[in-house]
Protein backbone atom coordinates (compact mmCIF):
# COMPACT_ATOMS: atom_id res chain seq x y z
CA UNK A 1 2.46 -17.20 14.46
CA UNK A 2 1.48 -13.73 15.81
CA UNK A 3 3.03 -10.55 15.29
CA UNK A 4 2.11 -8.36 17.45
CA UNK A 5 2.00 -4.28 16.39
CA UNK A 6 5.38 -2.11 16.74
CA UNK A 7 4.19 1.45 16.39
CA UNK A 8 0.58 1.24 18.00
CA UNK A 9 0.67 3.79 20.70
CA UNK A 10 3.24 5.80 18.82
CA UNK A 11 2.88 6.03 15.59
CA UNK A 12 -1.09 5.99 15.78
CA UNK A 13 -3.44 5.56 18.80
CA UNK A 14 -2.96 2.15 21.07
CA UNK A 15 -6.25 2.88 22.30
CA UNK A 16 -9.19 0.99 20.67
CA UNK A 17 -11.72 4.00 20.82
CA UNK A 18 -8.94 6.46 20.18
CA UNK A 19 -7.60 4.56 16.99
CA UNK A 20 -11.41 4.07 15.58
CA UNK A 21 -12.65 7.37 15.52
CA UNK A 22 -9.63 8.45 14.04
CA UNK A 23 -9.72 5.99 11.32
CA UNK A 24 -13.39 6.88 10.61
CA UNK A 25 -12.60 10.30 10.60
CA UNK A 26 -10.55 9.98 7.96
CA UNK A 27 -12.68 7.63 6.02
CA UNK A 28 -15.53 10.36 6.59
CA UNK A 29 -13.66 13.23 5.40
CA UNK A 30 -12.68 11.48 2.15
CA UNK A 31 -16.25 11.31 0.76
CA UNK A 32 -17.57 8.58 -1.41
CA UNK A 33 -15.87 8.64 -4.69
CA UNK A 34 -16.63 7.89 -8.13
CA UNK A 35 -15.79 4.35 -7.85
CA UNK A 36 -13.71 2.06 -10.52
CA UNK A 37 -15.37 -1.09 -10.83
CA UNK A 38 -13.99 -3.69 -10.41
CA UNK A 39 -11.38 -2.62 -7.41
CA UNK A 40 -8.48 -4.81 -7.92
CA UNK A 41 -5.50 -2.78 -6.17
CA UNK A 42 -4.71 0.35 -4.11
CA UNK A 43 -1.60 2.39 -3.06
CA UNK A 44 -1.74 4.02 0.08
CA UNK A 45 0.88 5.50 2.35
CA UNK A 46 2.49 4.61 5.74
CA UNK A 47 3.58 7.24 7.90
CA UNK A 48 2.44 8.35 11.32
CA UNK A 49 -1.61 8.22 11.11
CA UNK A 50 -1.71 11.81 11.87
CA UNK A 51 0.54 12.88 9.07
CA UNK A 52 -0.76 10.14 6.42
CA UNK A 53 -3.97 9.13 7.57
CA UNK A 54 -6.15 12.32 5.64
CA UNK A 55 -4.16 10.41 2.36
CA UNK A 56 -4.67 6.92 3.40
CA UNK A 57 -8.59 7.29 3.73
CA UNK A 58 -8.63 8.09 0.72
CA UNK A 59 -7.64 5.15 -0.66
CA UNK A 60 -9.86 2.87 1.84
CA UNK A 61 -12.49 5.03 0.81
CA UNK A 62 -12.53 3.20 -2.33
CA UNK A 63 -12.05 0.01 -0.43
CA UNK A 64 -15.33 0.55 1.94
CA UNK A 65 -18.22 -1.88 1.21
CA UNK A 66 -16.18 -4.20 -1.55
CA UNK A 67 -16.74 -7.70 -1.48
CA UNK A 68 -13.14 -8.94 -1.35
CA UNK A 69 -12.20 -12.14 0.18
CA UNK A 70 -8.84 -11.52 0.63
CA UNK A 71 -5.94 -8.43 1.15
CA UNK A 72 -3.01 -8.32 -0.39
CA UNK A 73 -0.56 -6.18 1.72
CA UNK A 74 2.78 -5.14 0.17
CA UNK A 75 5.22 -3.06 1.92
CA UNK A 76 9.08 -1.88 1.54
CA UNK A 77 11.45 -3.12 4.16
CA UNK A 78 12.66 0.35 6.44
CA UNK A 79 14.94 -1.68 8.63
CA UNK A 80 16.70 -4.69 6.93
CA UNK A 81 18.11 -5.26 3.69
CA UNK A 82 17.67 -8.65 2.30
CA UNK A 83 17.36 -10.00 -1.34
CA UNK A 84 13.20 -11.18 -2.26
CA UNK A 85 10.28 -11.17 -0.88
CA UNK A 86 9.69 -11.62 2.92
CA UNK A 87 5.83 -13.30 3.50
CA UNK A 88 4.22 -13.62 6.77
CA UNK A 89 2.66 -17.24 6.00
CA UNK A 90 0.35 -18.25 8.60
CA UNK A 91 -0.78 -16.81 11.80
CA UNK A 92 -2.57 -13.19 12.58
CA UNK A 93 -1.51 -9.54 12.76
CA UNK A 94 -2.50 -8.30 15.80
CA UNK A 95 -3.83 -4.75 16.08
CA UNK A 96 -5.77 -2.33 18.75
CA UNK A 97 -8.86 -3.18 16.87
CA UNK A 98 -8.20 -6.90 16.83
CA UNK A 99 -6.29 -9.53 14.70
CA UNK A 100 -6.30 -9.80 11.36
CA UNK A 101 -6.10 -13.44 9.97
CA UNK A 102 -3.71 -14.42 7.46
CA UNK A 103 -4.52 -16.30 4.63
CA UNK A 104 -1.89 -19.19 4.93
CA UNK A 105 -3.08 -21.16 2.16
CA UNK A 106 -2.56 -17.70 -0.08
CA UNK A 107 0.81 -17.74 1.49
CA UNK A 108 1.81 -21.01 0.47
CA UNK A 109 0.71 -21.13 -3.00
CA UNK A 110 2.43 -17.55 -3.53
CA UNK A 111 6.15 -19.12 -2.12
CA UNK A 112 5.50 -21.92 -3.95
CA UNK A 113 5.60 -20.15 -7.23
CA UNK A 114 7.80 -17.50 -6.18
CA UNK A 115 11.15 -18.46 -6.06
CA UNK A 116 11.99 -14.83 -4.14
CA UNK A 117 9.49 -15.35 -1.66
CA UNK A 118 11.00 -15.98 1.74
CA UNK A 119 9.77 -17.00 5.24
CA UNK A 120 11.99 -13.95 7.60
CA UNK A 121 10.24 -13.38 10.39
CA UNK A 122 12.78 -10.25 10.96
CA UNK A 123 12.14 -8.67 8.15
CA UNK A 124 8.50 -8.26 10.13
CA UNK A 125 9.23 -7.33 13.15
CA UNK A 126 10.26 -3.36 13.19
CA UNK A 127 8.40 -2.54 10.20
CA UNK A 128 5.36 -0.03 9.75
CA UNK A 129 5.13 -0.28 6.42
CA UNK A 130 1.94 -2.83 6.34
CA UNK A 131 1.18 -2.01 9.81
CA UNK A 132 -0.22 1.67 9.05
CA UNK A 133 -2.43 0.06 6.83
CA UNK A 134 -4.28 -2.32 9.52
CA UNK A 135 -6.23 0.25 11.42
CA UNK A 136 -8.31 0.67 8.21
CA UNK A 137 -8.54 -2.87 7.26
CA UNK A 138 -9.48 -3.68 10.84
CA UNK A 139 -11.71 -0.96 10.87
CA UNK A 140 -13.27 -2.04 7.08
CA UNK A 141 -12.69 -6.02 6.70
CA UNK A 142 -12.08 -7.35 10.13
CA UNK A 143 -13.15 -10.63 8.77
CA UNK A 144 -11.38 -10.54 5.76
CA UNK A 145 -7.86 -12.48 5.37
CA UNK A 146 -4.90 -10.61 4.39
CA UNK A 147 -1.53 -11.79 2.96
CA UNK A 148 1.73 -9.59 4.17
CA UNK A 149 4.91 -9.30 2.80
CA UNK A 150 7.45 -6.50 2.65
CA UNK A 151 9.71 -6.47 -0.53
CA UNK A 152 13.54 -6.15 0.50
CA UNK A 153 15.93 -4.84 -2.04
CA UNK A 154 14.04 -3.72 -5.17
CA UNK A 155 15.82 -5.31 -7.82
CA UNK A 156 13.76 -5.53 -11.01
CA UNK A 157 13.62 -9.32 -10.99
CA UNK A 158 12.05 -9.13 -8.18
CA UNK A 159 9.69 -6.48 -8.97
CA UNK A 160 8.41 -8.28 -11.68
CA UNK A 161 8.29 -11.45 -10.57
CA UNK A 162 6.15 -10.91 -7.70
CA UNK A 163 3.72 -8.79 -9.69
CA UNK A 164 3.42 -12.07 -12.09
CA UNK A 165 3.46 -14.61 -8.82
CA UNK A 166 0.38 -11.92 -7.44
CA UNK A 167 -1.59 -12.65 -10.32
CA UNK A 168 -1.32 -16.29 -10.47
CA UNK A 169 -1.95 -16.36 -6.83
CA UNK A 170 -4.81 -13.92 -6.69
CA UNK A 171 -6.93 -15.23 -10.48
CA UNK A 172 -10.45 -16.16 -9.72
CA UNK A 173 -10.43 -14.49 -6.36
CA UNK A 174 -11.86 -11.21 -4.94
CA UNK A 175 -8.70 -9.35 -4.35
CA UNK A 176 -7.88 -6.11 -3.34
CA UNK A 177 -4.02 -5.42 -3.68
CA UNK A 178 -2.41 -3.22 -1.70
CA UNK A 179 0.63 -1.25 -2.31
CA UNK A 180 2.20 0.81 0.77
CA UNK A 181 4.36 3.10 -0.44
CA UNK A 182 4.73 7.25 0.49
CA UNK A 183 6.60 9.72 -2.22
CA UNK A 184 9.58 11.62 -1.96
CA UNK A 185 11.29 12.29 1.58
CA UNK A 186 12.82 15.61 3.13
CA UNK A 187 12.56 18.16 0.12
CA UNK A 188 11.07 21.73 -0.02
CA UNK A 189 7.58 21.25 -0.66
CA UNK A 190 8.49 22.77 -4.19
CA UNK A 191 10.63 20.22 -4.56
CA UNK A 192 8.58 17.18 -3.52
CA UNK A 193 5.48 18.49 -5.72
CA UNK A 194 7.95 18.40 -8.82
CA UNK A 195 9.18 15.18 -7.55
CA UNK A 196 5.67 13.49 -6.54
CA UNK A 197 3.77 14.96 -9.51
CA UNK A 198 5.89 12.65 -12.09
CA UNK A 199 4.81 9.94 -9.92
CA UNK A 200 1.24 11.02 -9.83
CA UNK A 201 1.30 11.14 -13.91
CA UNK A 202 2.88 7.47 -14.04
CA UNK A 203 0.25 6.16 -11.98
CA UNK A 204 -2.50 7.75 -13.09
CA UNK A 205 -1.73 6.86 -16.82
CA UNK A 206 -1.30 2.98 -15.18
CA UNK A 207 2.47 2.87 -16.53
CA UNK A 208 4.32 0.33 -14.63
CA UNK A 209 7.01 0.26 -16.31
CA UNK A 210 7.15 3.76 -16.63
CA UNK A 211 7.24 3.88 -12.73
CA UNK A 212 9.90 1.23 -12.78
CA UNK A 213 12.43 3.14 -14.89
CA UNK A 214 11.80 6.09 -13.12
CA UNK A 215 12.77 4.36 -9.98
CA UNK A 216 15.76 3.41 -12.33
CA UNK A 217 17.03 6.55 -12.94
CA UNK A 218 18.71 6.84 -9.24
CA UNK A 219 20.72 4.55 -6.98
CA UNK A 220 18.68 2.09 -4.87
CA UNK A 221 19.52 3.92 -1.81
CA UNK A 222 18.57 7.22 -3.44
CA UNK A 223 15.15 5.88 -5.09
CA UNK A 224 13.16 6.30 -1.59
CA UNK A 225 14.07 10.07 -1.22
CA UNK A 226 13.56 11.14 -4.97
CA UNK A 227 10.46 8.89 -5.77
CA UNK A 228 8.58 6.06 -4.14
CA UNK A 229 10.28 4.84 -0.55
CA UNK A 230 7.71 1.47 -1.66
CA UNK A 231 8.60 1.91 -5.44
CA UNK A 232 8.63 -1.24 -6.25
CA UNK A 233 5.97 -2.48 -4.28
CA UNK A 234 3.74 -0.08 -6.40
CA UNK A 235 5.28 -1.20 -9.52
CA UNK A 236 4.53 -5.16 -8.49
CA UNK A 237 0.95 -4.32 -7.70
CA UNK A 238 0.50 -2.54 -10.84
CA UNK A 239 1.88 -5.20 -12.85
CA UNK A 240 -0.81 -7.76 -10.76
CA UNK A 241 -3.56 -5.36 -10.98
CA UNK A 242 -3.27 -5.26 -14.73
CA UNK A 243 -2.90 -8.70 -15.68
CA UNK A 244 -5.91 -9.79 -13.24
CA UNK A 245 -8.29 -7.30 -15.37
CA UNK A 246 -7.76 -3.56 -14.49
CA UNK A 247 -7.72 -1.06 -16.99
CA UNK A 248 -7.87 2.05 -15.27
CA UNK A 249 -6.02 4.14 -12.54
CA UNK A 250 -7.32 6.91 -10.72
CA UNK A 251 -5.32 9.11 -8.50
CA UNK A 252 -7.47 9.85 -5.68
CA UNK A 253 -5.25 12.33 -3.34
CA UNK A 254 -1.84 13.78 -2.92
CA UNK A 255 -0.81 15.95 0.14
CA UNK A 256 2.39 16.21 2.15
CA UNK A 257 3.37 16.32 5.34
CA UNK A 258 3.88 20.23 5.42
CA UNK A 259 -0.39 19.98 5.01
CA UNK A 260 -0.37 18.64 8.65
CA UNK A 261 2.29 20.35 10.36
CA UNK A 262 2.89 23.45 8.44
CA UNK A 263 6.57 23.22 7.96
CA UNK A 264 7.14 22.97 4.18
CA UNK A 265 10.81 23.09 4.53
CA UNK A 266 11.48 19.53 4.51
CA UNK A 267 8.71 17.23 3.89
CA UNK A 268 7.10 13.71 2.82
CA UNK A 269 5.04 13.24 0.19
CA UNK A 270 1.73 10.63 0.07
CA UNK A 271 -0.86 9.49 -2.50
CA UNK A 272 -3.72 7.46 -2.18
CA UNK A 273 -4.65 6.01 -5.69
CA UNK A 274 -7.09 2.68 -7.20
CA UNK A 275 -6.99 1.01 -10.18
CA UNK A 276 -9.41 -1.11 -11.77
CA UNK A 277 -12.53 -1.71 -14.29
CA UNK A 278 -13.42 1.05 -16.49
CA UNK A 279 -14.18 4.04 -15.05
CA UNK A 280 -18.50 4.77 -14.65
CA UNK A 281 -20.34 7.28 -16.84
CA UNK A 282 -20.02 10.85 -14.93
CA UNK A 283 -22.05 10.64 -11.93
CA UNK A 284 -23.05 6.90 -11.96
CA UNK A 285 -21.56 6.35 -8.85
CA UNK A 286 -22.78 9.14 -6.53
C-alpha cells in the first residue's frame, strides 16, 4: 500500500531541495536543547510548514540524533468522522524526500489488541495531520519505520484505550511517540494565549487527564477551536508515554500564526513539547 502526499507542493515545498533546506532551517533555528532522557513522545503541530514549521522544529529538535527504531504518528481526522482508530498497516508514506516505511508488524499487533483500531484507507487520504510531520522524519530518520493512524471521533474510550494499546505495542522498543495536534483556532491572539496557555500548563505538568477533561468541558465539535484540534491524540500519547517510563514534560515552544503573518486578529495556536526521563542537572546537556 502507498499513500502518496496530499499537500506537498501546497502546504509545504514539493520540491526536494526546496522542502530540505526548509526543514533544516527550522531544525537550525531551534538550537539544541536541554534534552529529557529517555525521549519517549512528542507533540508537534500540523499546519502549513511556513506557519508551523518554526514550532514543529522544535519538537524534532529533541528528536535529532535518538536512537529510535520506530515512530509512532498520531493525528486527528480534518475530513471524516468515523468512530476509532484509523491505522495505515503496511506499505510506505511517500514524501518529496522519499518514503517512509511502515512498520506492518507494529500495525498488526496494535489492531490486534485494539478493538478501535480500524483498517480505512479514507480516513488517510485528505489528511495533513501526520503528513506535516514527514518532512522532518524524512529529513531525521529516513530509515526509521513509522506507524500512522489518525484518531476519528475523540470519545474517551477511545482516548484511553489507544494510549493503553500504545504501550503494550511499543514496551521493550525504542519509541518515539508522536502526537500532531495545533491549539486553539481563529481567536484574537489575546484570546488564543489565554486559551493555549491552559494547555501549555496541562502539558507541561504531564496531566493527561487533566488535558482530557479540559477537552471535556466543550462539545466535540467545539473542542478543536477552544483547545487541542488533536486533543485527544495528545491525551493518548501522554497516557503511552507515561506508562512506558516518562516522568517528565517539557514544553519546548509556543507561537501562533499571527508570529508569521502578522495578523493577530484571528489566529492558530502551536506547541512543540517532549516528555520523558528525568530532566539533566542544569547544563548537562549543552
Amino acid at each position: 500500500m502507498r499513500r502518496p502526499p496530499a499537500v506537498a507542493g501546497t502546504w509545504y515545498p514539493g520540491d526536494p531541495g526546496r522542502l530540505a533546506r526548509a526543514v533544516d532551517g527550522y531544525l537550525s533555528a531551534a538550537g539544541t536543547p536541554p534534552r529529557l532522557e529517555p525521549l519517549v513522545g512528542l507533540i508537534a503541530p500540523h499546519a502549513g510548514l511556513m506557519y508551523s514549521g518554526p514550532v514543529a522544529g522544535h519538537a524534532y529538535a529533541a528528536l535529532a540524533g535518538r536512537p529510535v527504531d520506530l515512530i509512532v504518528l498520531v493525528g486527528p481526522s480534518h475530513y471524516l468522522a468515523f468512530d476509532g482508530v484509523a491505522v495505515w498497516p503496511k506499505g510506505t508514506f511517500e514524501t518529496p524526500l522519499g518514503p517512509l516505511r511502515v512498520d506492518a508488524g507494529a500495525a498488526s499487533r496494535l489492531m490486534a489488541v485494539l478493538p478501535a483500531a480500524r483498517d480505512l484507507p479514507a480516513a488517510h487520504a485528505r489528511e495533513h495531520s501526520l503528513e506535516m510531520q514527514l518532512p522532518f522524519l524524512a529529513r531525521l530518520h529516513p530509515g526509521v519505520p513509522i506507524l500512522p493512524m489518525v484518531m476519528g471521533l475523540q470519545e474517551r474510550d477511545t482516548i484511553v484505550a489507544l494510549g493503553d494499546a500504545l504501550a503494550e505495542v511499543c514496551a521493550g522498543r525504542s519509541v518515539a511517540l508522536v502526537a500532531s495536534s495545533d491549539l486553539s483556532h481563529f481567536f484574537d491572539a489575546g484570546t488564543a494565549n489565554r486559551l493555549d496557555g491552559r494547555v501549555a500548563d496541562l502539558v507541561a505538568a504531564f496531566d493527561g487527564e487533566g488535558l482530557l477533561e479540559e477537552l471535556e468541558r466543550y462539545p466535540e465539535f467545539e473542542r478543536g477551536r477552544y483547545v487541542m484540534c488533536g486533543g485527544g491524540p495528545a491525551v493518548s500519547v501522554m497516557l503511552a508515554a507515561s506508562r512506558l517510563g516518562a516522568r517528565e514534560s517539557r514544553v519546548l515552544h509556543r507561537a501562533n500564526s499571527g508570529d508569521v503573518s502578522g495578523d493577530y486578529d484571528r489566529v492558530v495556536g502551536y506547541l512543540a513539547a517532549e516528555f520523558g526521563g528525568p530532566r539533566p542537572a542544569e547544563g548537562a546537556a549543552r
